[in-house]
C-alpha atoms as a PDB file:
ATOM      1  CA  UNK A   1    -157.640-170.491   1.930  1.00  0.00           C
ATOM      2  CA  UNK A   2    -159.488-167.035   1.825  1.00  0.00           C
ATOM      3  CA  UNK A   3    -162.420-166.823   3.478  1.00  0.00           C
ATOM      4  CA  UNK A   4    -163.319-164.021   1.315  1.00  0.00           C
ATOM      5  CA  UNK A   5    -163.618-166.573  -1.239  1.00  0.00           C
ATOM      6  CA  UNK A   6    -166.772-168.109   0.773  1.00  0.00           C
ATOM      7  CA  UNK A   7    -169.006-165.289   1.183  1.00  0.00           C
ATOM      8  CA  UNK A   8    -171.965-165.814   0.292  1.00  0.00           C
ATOM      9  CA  UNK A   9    -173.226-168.313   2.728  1.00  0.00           C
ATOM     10  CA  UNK A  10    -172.640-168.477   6.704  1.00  0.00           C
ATOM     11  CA  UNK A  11    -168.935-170.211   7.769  1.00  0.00           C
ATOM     12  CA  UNK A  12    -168.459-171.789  10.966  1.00  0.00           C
ATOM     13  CA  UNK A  13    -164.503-171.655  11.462  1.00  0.00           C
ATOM     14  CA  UNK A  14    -163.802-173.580  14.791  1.00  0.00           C
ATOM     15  CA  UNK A  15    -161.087-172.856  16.364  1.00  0.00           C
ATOM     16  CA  UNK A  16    -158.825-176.201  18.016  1.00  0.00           C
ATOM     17  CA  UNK A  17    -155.660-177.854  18.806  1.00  0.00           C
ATOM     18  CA  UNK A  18    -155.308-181.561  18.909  1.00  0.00           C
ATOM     19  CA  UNK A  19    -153.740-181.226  22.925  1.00  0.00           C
ATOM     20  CA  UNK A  20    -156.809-179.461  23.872  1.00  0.00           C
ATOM     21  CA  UNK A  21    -159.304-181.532  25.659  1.00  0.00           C
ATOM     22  CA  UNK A  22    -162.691-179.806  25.076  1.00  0.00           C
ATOM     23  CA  UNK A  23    -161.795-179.493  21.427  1.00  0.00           C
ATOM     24  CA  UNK A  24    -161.926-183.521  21.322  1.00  0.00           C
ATOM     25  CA  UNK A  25    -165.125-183.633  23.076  1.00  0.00           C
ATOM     26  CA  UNK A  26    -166.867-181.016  21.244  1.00  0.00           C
ATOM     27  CA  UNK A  27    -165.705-182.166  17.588  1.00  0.00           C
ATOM     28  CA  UNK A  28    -168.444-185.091  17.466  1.00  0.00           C
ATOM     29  CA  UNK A  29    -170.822-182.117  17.679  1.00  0.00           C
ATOM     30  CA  UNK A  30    -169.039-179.996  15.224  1.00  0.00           C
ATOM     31  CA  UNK A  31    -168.880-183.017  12.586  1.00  0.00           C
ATOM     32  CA  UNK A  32    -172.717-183.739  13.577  1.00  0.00           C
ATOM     33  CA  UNK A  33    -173.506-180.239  13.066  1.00  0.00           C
ATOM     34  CA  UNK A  34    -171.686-180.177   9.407  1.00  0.00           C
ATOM     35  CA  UNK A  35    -173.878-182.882   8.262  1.00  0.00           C
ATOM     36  CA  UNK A  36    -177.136-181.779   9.441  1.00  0.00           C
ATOM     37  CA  UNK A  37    -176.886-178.132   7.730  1.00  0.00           C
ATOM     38  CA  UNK A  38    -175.172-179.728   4.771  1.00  0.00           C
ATOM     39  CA  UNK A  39    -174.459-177.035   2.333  1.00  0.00           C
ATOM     40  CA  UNK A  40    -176.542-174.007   3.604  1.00  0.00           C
ATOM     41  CA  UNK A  41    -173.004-173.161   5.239  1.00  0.00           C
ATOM     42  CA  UNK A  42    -169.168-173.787   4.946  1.00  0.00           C
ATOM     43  CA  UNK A  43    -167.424-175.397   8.117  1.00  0.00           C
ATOM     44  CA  UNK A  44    -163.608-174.325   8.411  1.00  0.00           C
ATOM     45  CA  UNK A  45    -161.346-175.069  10.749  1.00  0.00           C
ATOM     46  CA  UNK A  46    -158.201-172.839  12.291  1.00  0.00           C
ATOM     47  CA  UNK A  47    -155.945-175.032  14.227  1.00  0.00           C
ATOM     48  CA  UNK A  48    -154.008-173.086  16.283  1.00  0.00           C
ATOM     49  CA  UNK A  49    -150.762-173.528  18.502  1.00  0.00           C
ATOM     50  CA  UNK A  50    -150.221-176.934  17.426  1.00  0.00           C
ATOM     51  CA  UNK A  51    -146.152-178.222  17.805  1.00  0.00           C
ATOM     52  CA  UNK A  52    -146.171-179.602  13.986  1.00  0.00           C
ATOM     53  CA  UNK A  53    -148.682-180.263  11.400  1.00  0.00           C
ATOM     54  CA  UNK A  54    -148.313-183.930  12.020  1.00  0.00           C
ATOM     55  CA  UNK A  55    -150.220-183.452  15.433  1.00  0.00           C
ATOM     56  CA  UNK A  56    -153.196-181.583  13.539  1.00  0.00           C
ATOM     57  CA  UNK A  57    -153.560-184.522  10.646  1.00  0.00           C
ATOM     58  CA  UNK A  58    -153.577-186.943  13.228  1.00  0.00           C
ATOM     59  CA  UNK A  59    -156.232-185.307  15.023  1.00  0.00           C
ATOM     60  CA  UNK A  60    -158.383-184.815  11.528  1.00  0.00           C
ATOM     61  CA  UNK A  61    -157.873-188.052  11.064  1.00  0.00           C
ATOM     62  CA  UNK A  62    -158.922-189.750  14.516  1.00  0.00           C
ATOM     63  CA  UNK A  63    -162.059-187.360  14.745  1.00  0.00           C
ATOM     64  CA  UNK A  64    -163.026-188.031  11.208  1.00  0.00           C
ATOM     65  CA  UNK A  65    -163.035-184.061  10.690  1.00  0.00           C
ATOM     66  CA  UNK A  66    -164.994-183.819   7.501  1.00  0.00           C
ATOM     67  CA  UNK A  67    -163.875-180.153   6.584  1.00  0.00           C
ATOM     68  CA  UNK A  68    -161.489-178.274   5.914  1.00  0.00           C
ATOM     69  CA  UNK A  69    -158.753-177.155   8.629  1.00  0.00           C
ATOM     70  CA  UNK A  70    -156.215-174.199   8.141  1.00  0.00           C
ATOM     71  CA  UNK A  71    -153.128-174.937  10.679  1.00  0.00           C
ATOM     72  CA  UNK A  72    -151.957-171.523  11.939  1.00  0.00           C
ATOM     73  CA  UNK A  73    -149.047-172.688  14.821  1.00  0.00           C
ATOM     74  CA  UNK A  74    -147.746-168.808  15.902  1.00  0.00           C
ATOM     75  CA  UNK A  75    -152.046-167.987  15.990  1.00  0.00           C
ATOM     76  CA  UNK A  76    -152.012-165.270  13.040  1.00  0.00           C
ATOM     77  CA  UNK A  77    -154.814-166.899  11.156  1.00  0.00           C
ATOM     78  CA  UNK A  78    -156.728-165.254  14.665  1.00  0.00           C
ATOM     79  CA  UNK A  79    -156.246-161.621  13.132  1.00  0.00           C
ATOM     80  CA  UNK A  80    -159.646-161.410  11.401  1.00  0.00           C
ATOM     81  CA  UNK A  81    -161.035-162.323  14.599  1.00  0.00           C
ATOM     82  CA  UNK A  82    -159.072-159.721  16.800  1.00  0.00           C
ATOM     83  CA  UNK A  83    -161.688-158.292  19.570  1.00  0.00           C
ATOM     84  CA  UNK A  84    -163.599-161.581  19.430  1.00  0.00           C
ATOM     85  CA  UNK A  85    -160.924-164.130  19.665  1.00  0.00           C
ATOM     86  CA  UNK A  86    -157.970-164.038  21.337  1.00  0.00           C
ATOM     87  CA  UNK A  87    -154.388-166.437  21.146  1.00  0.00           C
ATOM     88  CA  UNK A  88    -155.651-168.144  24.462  1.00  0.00           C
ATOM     89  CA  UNK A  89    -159.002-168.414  22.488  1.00  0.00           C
ATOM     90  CA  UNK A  90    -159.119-172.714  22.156  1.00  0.00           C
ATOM     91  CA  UNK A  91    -161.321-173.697  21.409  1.00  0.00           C
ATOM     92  CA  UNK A  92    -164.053-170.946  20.163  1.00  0.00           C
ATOM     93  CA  UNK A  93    -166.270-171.065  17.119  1.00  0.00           C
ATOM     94  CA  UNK A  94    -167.870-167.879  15.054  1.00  0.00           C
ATOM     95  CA  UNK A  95    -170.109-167.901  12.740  1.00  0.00           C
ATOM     96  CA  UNK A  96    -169.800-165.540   9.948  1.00  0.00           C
ATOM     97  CA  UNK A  97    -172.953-164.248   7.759  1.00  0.00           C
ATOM     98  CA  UNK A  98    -172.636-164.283   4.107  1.00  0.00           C
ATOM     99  CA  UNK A  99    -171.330-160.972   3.732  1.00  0.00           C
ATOM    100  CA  UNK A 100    -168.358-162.190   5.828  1.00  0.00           C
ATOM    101  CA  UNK A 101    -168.979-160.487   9.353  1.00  0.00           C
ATOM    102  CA  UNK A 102    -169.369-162.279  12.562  1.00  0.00           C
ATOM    103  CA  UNK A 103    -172.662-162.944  13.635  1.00  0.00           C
ATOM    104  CA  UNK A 104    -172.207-164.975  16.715  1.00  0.00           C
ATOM    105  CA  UNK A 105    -169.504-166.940  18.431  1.00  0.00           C
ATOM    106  CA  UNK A 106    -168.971-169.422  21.436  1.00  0.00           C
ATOM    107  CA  UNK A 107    -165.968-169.111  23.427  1.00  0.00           C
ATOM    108  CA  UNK A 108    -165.170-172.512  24.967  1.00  0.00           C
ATOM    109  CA  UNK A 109    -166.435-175.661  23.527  1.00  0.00           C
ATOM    110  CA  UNK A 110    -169.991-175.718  21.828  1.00  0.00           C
ATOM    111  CA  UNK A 111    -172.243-177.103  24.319  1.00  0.00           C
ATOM    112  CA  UNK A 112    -173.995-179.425  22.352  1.00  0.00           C
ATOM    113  CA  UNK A 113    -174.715-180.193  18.288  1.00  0.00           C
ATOM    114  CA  UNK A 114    -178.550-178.452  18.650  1.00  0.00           C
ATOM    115  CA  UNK A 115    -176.762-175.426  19.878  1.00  0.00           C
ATOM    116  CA  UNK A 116    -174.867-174.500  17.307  1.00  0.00           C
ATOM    117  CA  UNK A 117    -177.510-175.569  14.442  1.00  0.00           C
ATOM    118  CA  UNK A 118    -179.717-173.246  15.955  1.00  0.00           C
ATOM    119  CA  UNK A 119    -176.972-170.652  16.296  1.00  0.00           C
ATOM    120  CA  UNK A 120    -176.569-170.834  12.557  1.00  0.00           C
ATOM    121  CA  UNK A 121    -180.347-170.981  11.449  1.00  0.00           C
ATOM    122  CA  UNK A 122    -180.976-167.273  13.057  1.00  0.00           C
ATOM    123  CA  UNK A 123    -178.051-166.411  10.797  1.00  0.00           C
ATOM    124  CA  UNK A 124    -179.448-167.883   7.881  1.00  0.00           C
ATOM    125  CA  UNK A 125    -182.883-166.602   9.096  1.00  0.00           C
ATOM    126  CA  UNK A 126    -181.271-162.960   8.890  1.00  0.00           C
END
């Protein structure tokens, strides 16, 4: 996947690992979130530092994940993001305008689903 290919409306790429703890609590928000804006914007995911791939289906699977995920295990899927996100960077989320540049990003887990919809209205305000 190219994100590239999905300019044109905001993304939301989350970044997770199925070990990390705050990724499992903040995914109900994430999925809530993705339903609510609906297709105004693309949700992607970036799994990072996972052991196998095996570990990041499960973890699709079990939190009903209804987006795409990219699994990245040595973190080089993070190079876009270098100066914003960093390897240690689990879980973060930015959200990129249409034109493909960050706009805004949480490091750490999004507090809550209202957060992060309003977070991506002022992009789509913009």
């Amino acid at each position: 996947m190219d994100l590239a290919d999905l300019r044109g409306r905001p993304v939301v790429v989350n970044v997770w690992a199925s070990w990390c703890p705050p990724c499992r609590v903040e995914q109900p928000d994430l999925n809530e979130a993705q339903a609510e804006l609906g297709d105004k914007v693309d949700f992607v995911g970036l799994n990072i530092r996972d052991a196998s791939r095996d570990n990041a289906l499960a973890y699709v699977r079990n939190y009903d994940v209804p987006y795409p995920s990219l699994y990245s295990a040595d973190g080089s899927a993070l190079l876009p993001f270098s100066g914003t996100l960093t390897p240690k960077s689990i879980p973060s989320t930015v959200i990129l305008d249409a034109d493909g540049r960050i706009a805004a990003s949480v490091n750490g887990r999004v507090p809550t689903t209202q957060t992060l919809i309003s977070l991506v209205e002022k992009v789509l305000d913009e």
